[in-house]
C-alpha atoms as a PDB file:
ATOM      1  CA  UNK A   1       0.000   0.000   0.000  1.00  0.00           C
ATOM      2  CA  UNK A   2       2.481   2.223   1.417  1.00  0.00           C
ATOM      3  CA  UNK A   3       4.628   1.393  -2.071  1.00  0.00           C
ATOM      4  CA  UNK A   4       1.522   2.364  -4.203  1.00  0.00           C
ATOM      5  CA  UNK A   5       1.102   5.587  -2.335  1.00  0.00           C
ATOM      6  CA  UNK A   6       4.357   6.683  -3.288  1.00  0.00           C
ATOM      7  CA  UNK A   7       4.637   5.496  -7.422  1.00  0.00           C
ATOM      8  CA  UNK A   8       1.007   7.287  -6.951  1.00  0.00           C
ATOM      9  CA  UNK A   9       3.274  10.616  -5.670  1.00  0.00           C
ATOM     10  CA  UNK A  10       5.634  10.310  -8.182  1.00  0.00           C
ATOM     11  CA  UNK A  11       3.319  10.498 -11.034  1.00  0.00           C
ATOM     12  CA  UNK A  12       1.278  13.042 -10.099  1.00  0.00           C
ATOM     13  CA  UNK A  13       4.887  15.638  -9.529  1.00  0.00           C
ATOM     14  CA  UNK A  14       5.759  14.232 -12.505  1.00  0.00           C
ATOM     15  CA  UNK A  15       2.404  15.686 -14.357  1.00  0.00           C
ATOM     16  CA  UNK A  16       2.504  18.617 -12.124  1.00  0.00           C
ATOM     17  CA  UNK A  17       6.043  19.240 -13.293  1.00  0.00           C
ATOM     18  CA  UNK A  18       4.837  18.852 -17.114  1.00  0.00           C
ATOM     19  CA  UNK A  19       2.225  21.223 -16.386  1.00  0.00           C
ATOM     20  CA  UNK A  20       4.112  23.908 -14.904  1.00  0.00           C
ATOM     21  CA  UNK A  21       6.720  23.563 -18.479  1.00  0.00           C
ATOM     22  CA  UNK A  22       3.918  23.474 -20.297  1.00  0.00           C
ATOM     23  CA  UNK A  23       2.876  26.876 -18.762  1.00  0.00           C
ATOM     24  CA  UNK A  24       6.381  28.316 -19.258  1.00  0.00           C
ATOM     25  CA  UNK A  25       6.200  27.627 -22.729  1.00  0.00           C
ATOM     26  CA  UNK A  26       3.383  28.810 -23.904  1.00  0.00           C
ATOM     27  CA  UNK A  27       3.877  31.880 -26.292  1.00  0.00           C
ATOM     28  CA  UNK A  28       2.739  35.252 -25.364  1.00  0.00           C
ATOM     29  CA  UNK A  29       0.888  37.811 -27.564  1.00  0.00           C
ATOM     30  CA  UNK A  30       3.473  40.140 -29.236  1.00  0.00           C
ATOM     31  CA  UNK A  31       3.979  43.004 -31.448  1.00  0.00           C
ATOM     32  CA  UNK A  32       4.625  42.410 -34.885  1.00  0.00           C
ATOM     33  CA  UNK A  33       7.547  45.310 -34.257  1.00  0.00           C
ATOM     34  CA  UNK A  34       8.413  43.326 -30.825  1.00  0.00           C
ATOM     35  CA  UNK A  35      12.794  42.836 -30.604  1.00  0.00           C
ATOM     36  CA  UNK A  36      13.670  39.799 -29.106  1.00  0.00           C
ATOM     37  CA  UNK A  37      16.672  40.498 -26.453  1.00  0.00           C
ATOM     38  CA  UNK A  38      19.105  39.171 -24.582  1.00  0.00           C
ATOM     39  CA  UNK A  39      17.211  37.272 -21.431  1.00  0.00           C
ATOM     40  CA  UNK A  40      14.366  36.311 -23.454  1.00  0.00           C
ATOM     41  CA  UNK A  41      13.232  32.798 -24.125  1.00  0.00           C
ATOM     42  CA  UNK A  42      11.582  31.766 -27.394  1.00  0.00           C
ATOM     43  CA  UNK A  43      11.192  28.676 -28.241  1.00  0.00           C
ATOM     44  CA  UNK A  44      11.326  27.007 -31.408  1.00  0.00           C
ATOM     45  CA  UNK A  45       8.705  24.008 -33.487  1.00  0.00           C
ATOM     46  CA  UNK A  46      10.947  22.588 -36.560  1.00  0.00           C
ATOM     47  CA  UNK A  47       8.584  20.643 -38.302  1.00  0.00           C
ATOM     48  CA  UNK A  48      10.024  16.890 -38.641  1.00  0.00           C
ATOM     49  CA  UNK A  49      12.812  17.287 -36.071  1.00  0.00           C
ATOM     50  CA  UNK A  50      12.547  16.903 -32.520  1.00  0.00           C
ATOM     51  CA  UNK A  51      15.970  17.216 -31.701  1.00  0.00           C
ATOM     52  CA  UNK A  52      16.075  21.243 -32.551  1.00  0.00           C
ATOM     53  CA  UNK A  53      12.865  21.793 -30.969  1.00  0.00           C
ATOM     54  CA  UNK A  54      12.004  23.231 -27.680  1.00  0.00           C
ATOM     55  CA  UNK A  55      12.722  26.214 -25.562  1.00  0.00           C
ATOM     56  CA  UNK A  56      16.212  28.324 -25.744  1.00  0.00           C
ATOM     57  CA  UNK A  57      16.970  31.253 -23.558  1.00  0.00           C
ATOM     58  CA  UNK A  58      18.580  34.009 -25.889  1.00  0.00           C
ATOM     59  CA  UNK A  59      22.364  34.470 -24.074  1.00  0.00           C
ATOM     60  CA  UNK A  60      24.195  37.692 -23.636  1.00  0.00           C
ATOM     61  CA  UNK A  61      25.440  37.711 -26.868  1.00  0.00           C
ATOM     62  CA  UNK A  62      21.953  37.568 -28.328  1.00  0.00           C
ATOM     63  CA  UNK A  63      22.310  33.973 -29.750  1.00  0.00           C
ATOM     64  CA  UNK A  64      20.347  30.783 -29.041  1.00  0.00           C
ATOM     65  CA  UNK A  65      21.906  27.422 -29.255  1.00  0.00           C
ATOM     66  CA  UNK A  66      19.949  24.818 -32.077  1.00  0.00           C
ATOM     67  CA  UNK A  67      21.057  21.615 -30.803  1.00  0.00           C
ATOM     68  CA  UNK A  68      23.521  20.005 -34.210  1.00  0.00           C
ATOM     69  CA  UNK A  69      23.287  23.373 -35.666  1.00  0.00           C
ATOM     70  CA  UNK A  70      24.940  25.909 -33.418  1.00  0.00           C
ATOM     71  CA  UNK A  71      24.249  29.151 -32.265  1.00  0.00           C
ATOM     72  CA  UNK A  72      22.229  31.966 -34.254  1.00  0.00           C
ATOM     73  CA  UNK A  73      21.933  35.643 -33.485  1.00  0.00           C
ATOM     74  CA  UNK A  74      18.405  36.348 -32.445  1.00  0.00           C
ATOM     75  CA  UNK A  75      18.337  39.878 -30.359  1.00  0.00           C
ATOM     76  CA  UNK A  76      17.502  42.326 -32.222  1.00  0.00           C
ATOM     77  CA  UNK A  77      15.398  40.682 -34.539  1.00  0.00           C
ATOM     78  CA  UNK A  78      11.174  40.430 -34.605  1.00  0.00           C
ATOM     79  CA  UNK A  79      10.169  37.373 -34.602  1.00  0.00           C
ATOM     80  CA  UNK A  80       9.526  37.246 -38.032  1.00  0.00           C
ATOM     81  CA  UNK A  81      13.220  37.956 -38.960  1.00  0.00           C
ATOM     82  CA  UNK A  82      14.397  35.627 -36.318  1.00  0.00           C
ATOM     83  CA  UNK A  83      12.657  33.019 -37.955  1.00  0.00           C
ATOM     84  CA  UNK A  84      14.325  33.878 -40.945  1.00  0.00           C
ATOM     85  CA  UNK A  85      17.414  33.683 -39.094  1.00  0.00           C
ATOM     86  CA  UNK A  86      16.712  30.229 -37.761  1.00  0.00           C
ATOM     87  CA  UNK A  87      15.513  28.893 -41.110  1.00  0.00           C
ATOM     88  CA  UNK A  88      18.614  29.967 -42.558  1.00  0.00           C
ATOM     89  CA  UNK A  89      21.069  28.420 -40.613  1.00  0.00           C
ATOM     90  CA  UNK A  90      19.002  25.198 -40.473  1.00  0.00           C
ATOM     91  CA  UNK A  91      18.845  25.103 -44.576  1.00  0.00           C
ATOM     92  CA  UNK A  92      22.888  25.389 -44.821  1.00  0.00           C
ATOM     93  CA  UNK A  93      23.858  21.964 -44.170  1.00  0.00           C
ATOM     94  CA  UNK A  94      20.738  20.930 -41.636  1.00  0.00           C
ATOM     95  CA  UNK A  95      17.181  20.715 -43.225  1.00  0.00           C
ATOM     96  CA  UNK A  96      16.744  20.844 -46.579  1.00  0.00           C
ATOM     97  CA  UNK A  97      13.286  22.629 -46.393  1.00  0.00           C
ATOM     98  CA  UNK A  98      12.915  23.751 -42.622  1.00  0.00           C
ATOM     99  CA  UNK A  99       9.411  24.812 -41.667  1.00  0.00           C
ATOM    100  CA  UNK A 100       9.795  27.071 -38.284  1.00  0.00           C
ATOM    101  CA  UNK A 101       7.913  28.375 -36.175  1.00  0.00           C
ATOM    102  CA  UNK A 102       8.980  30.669 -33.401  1.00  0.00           C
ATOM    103  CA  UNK A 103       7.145  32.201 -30.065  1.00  0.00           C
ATOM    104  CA  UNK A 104       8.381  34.540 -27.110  1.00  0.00           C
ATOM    105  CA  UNK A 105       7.384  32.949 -24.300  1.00  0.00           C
ATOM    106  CA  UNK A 106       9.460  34.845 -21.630  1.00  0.00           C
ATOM    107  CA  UNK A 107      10.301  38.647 -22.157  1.00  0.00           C
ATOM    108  CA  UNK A 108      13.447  40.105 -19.119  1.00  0.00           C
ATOM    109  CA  UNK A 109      15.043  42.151 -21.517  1.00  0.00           C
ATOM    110  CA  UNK A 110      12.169  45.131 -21.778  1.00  0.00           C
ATOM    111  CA  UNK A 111      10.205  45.155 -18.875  1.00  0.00           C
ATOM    112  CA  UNK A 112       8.256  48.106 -17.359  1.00  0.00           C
ATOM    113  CA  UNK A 113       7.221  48.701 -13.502  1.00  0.00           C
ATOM    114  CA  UNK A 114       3.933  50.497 -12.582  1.00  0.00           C
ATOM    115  CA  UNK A 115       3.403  51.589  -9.020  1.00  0.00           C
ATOM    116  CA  UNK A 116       0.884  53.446  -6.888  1.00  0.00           C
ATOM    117  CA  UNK A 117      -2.713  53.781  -8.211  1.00  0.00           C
ATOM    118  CA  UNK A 118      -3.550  51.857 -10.473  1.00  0.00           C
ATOM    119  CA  UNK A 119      -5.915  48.476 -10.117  1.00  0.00           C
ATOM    120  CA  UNK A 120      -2.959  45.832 -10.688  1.00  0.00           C
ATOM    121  CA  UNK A 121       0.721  47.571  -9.611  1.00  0.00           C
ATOM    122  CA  UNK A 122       3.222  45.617 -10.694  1.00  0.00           C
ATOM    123  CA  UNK A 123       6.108  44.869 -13.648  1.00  0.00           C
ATOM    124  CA  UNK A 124       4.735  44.409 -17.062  1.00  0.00           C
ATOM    125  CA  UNK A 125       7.193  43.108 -20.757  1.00  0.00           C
ATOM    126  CA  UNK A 126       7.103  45.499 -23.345  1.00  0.00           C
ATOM    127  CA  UNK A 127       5.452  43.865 -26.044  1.00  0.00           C
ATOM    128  CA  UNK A 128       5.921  45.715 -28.768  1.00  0.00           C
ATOM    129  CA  UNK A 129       8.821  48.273 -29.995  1.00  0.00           C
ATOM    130  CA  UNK A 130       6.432  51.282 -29.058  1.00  0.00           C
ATOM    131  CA  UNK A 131       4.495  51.619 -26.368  1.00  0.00           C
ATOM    132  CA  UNK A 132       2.980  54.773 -24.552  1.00  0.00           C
ATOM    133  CA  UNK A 133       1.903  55.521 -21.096  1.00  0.00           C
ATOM    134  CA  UNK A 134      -2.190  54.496 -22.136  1.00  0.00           C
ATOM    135  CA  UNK A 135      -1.375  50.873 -23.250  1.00  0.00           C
ATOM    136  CA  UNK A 136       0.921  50.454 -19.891  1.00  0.00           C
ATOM    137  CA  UNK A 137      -2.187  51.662 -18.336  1.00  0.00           C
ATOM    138  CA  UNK A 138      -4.385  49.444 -19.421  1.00  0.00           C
ATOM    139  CA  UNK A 139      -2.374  46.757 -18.951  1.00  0.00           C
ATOM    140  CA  UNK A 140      -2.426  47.477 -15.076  1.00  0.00           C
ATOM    141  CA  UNK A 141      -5.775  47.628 -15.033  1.00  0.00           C
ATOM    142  CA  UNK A 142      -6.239  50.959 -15.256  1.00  0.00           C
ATOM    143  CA  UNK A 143      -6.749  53.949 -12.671  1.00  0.00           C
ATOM    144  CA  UNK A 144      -8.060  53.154  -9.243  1.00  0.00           C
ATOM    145  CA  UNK A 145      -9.282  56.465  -8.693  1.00  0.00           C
ATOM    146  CA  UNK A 146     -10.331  57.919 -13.191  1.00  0.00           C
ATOM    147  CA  UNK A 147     -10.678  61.511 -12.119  1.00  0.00           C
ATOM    148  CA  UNK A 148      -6.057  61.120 -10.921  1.00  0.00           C
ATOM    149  CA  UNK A 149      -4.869  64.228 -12.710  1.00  0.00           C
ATOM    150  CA  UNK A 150      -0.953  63.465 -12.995  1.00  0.00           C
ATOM    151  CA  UNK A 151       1.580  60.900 -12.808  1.00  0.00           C
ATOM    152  CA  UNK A 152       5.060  60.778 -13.020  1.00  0.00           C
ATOM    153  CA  UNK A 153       7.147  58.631 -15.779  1.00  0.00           C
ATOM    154  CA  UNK A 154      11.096  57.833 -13.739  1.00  0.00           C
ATOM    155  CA  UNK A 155      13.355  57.120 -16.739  1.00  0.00           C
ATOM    156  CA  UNK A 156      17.372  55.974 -15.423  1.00  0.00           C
ATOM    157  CA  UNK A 157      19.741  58.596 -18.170  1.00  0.00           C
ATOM    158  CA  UNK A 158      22.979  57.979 -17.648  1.00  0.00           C
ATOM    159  CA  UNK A 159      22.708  56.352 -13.817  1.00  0.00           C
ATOM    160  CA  UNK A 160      20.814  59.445 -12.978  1.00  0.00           C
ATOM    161  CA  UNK A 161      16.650  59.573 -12.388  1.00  0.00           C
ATOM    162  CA  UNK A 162      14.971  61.798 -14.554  1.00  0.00           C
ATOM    163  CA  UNK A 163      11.286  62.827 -13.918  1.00  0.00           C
ATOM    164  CA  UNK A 164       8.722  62.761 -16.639  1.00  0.00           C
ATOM    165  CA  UNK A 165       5.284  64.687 -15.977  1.00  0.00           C
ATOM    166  CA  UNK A 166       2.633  62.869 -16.708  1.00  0.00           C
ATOM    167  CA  UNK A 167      -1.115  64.615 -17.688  1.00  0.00           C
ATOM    168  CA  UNK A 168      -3.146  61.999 -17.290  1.00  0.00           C
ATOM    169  CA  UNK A 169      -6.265  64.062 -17.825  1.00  0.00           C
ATOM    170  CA  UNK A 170      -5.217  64.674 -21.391  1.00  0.00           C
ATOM    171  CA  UNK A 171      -3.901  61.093 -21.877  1.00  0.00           C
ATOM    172  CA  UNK A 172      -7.531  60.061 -21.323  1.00  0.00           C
ATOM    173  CA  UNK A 173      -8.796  63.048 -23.953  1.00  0.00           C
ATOM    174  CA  UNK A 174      -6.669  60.762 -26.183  1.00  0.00           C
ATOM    175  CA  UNK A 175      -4.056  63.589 -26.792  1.00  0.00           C
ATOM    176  CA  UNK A 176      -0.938  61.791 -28.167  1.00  0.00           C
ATOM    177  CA  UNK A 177       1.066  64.612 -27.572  1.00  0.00           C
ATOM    178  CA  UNK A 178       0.324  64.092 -23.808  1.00  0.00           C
ATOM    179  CA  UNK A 179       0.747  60.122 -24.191  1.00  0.00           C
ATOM    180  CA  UNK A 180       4.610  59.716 -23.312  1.00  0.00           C
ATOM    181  CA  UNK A 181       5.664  57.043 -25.037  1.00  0.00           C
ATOM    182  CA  UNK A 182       7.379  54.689 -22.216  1.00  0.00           C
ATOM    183  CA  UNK A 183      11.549  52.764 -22.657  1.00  0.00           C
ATOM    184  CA  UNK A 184      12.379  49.391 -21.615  1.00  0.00           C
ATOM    185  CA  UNK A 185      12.851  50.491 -17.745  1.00  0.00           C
ATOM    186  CA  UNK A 186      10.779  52.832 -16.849  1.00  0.00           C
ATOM    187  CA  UNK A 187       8.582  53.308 -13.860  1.00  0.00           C
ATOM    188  CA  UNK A 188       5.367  54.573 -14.435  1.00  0.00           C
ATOM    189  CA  UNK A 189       4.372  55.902 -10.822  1.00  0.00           C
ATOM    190  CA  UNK A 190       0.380  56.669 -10.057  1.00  0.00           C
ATOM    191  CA  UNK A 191      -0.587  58.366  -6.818  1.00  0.00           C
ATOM    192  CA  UNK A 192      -2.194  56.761  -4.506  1.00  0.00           C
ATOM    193  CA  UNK A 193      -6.279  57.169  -4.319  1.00  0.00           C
ATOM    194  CA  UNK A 194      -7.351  59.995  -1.565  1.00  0.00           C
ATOM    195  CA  UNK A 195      -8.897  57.586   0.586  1.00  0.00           C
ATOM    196  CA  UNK A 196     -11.916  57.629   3.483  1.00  0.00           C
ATOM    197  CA  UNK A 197     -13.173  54.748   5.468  1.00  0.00           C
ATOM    198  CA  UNK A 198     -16.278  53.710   6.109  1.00  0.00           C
ATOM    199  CA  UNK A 199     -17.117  50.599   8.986  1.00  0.00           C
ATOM    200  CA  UNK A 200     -19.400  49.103  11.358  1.00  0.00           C
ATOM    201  CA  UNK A 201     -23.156  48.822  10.660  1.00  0.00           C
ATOM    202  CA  UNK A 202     -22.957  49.186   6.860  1.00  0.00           C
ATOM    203  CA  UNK A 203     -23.493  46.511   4.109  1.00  0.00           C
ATOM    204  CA  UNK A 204     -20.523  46.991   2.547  1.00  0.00           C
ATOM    205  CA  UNK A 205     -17.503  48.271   5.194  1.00  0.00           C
ATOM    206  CA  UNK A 206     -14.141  49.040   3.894  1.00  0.00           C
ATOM    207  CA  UNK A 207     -11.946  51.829   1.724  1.00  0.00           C
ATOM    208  CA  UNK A 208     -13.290  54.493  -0.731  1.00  0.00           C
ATOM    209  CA  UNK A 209     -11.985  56.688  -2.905  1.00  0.00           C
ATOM    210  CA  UNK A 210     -12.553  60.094  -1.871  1.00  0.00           C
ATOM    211  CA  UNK A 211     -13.948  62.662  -4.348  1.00  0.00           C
ATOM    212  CA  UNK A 212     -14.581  66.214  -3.875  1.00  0.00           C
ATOM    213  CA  UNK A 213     -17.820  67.183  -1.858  1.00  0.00           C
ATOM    214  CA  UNK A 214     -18.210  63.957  -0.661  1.00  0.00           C
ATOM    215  CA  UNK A 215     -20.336  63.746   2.535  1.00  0.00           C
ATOM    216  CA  UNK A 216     -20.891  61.720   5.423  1.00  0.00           C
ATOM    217  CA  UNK A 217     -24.260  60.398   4.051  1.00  0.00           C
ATOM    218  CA  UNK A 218     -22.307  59.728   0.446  1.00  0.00           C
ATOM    219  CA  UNK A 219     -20.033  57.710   2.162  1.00  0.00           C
ATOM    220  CA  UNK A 220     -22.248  55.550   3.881  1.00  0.00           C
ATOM    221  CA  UNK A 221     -24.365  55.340   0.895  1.00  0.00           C
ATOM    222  CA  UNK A 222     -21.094  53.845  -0.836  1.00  0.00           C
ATOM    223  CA  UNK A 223     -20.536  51.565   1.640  1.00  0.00           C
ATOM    224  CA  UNK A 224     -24.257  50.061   0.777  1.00  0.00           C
ATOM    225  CA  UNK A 225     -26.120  52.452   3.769  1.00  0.00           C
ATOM    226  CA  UNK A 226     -26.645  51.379   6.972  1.00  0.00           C
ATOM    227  CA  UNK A 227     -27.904  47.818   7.906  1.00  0.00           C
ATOM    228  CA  UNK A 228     -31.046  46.949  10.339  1.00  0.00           C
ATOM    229  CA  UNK A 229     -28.919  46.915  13.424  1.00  0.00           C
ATOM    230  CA  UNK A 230     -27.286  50.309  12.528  1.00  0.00           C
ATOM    231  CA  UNK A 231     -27.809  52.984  15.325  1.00  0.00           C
ATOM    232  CA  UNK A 232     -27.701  55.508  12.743  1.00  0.00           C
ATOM    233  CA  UNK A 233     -28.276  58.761  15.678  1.00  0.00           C
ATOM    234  CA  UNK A 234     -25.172  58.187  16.728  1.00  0.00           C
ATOM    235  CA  UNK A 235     -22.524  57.773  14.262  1.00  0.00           C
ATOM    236  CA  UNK A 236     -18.644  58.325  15.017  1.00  0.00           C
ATOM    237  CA  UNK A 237     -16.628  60.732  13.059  1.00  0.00           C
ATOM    238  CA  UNK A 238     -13.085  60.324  13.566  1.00  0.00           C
ATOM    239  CA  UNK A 239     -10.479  62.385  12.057  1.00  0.00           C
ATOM    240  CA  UNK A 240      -6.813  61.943  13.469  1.00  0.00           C
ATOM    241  CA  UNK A 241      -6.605  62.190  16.976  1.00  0.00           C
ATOM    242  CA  UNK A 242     -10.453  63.941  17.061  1.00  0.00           C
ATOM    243  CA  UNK A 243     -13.618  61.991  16.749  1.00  0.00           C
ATOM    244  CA  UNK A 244     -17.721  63.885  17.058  1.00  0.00           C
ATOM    245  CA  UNK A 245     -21.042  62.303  17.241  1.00  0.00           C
ATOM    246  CA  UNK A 246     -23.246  62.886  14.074  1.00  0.00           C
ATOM    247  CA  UNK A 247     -27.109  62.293  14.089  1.00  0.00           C
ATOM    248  CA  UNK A 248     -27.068  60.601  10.015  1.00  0.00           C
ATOM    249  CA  UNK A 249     -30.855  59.728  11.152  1.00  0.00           C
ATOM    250  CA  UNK A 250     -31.309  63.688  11.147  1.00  0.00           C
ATOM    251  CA  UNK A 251     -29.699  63.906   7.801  1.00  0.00           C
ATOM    252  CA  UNK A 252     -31.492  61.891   6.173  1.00  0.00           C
ATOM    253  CA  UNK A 253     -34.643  63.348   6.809  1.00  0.00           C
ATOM    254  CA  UNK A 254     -33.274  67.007   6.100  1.00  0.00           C
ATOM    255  CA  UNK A 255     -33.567  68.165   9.885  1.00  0.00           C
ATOM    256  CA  UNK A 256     -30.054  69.127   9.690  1.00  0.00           C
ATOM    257  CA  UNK A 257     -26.996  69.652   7.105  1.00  0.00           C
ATOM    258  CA  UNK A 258     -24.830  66.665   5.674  1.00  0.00           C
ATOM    259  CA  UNK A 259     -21.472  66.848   7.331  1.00  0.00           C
ATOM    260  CA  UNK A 260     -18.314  67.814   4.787  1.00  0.00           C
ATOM    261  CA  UNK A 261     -15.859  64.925   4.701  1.00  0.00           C
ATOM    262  CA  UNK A 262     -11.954  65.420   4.580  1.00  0.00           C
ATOM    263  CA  UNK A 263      -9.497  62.451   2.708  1.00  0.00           C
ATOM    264  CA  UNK A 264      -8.321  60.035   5.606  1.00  0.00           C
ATOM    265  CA  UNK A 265     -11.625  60.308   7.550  1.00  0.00           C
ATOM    266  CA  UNK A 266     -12.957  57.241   9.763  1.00  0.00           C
ATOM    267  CA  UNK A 267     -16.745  56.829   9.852  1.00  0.00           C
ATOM    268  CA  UNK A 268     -18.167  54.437  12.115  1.00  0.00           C
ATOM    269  CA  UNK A 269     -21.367  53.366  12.299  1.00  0.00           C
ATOM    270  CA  UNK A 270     -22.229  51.408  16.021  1.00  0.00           C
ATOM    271  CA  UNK A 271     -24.791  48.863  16.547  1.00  0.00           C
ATOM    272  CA  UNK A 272     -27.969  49.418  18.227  1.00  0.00           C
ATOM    273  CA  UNK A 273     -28.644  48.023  21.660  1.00  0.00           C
ATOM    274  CA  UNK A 274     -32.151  47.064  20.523  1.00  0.00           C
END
């Protein structure tokens, strides 16, 4: 039994292993004007020979290494003319009539870091030979907060930081002029959503992006409004160090004015005794 249990282990890391190459090697979506660089991995199908298929990192030099045929130069090439490349060192001596086909399926030589606010932060391949601030964008998901007016672009010149400003406002307008295009590199920083919080009695407690003339009853209203255990007369305010008692019940019926909130505020809703 014990024996079984273990062949049984065996074959399933085995498949899990498979799986995970598998994974590795699948191609990703690039530009037609994508350069394959140094760090990359592509890997290679020749039709009819198994023995110079599979998956080659590109070295520093920018070559791969075709197992019987040697090294070719891919950097620097799309993957069009790298398949060129390929098909061309294969038909001198090799194949007589190689059929190739070539994928990226790794990109470290162009890669692009987005920070702050936007929905997925993180470091992104350049795809393609040109890309601008609005495709890096979308490809993180976009802008936590639409209505952020400015970013920043960091760009390393030289071993020193240089600062790119960043109008998002006309970016969205769709003003190219305004739509820096981005270099293998860069850091594309976002601000950080203005953020209030909103907790206790409410259907939905948690984070919200602040907006301008946003009010107490707003912000429980984006939380989902107060649920049936909410003690809604007595609902706590708390701003740094300071917290007040606001009536929302009062609000809500228009006996007095909504209350003004301020990015970072706390609003707590406590549960009714009853």
């Amino acid at each position: 039994m014990f024996g079984a249990f273990i062949r049984f282990l065996v074959v399933l890391g085995a498949f899990a292993g498979a799986s995970a190459r598998a994974a590795e090697s699948e191609p990703l979506s690039v530009d037609v004007t994508y350069e394959i660089g140094a760090g990359d991995t592509i890997r290679l199908d020749v039709l009819g020979v198994l023995d110079m298929s599979g998956t080659f990192p590109v070295a520093v030099d920018g070559s791969i290494e075709i197992p019987s045929a040697g090294r070719v130069a891919v950097a620097g090439f799309t993957v069009a003319a790298a398949k060129e490349q390929v098909e061309a060192r294969l038909r001198d001596g090799y194949v007589r009539e190689p059929q190739v086909v070539l994928a990226v399926v790794q990109i470290t030589s162009k890669i692009l870091k987005v920070t702050g606010g936007v929905v997925t932060p993180g470091e992104y391949p350049m795809t393609a030979a040109h890309m601008r601030v609005s495709d890096i964008l979308v490809r993180s998901g976009g802008l936590v907060d639409p209505s952020t007016p400015r970013a920043e672009l960091w760009r390393v010149v030289g071993g020193a930081r240089t600062v790119i400003a960043v109008d998002l406002e006309r970016v969205s307008k769709g003003e190219s002029a305004s739509d820096v295009e981005v270099l293998p590199g860069d850091t594309l920083v976002v601000p950080p959503p203005q953020q209030i919080f909103v907790d206790g009695c409410v259907q939905k407690p948690g984070s919200y992006v602040f907006h301008d003339g946003m009010t107490l009853s707003t912000a429980v209203a984006a939380a989902g409004g107060a649920n049936g255990t909410a003690l809604t007369a007595k609902v706590k305010l708390i701003r740094g160090e300071e917290q007040v008692i606001i009536n929302l019940r009062k609000i809500l019926k228009g006996q007095v004015s909504d209350v003004a909130l301020k990015p970072g505020d706390h609003v707590y809703i406590p549960e009714s005794a009853i």
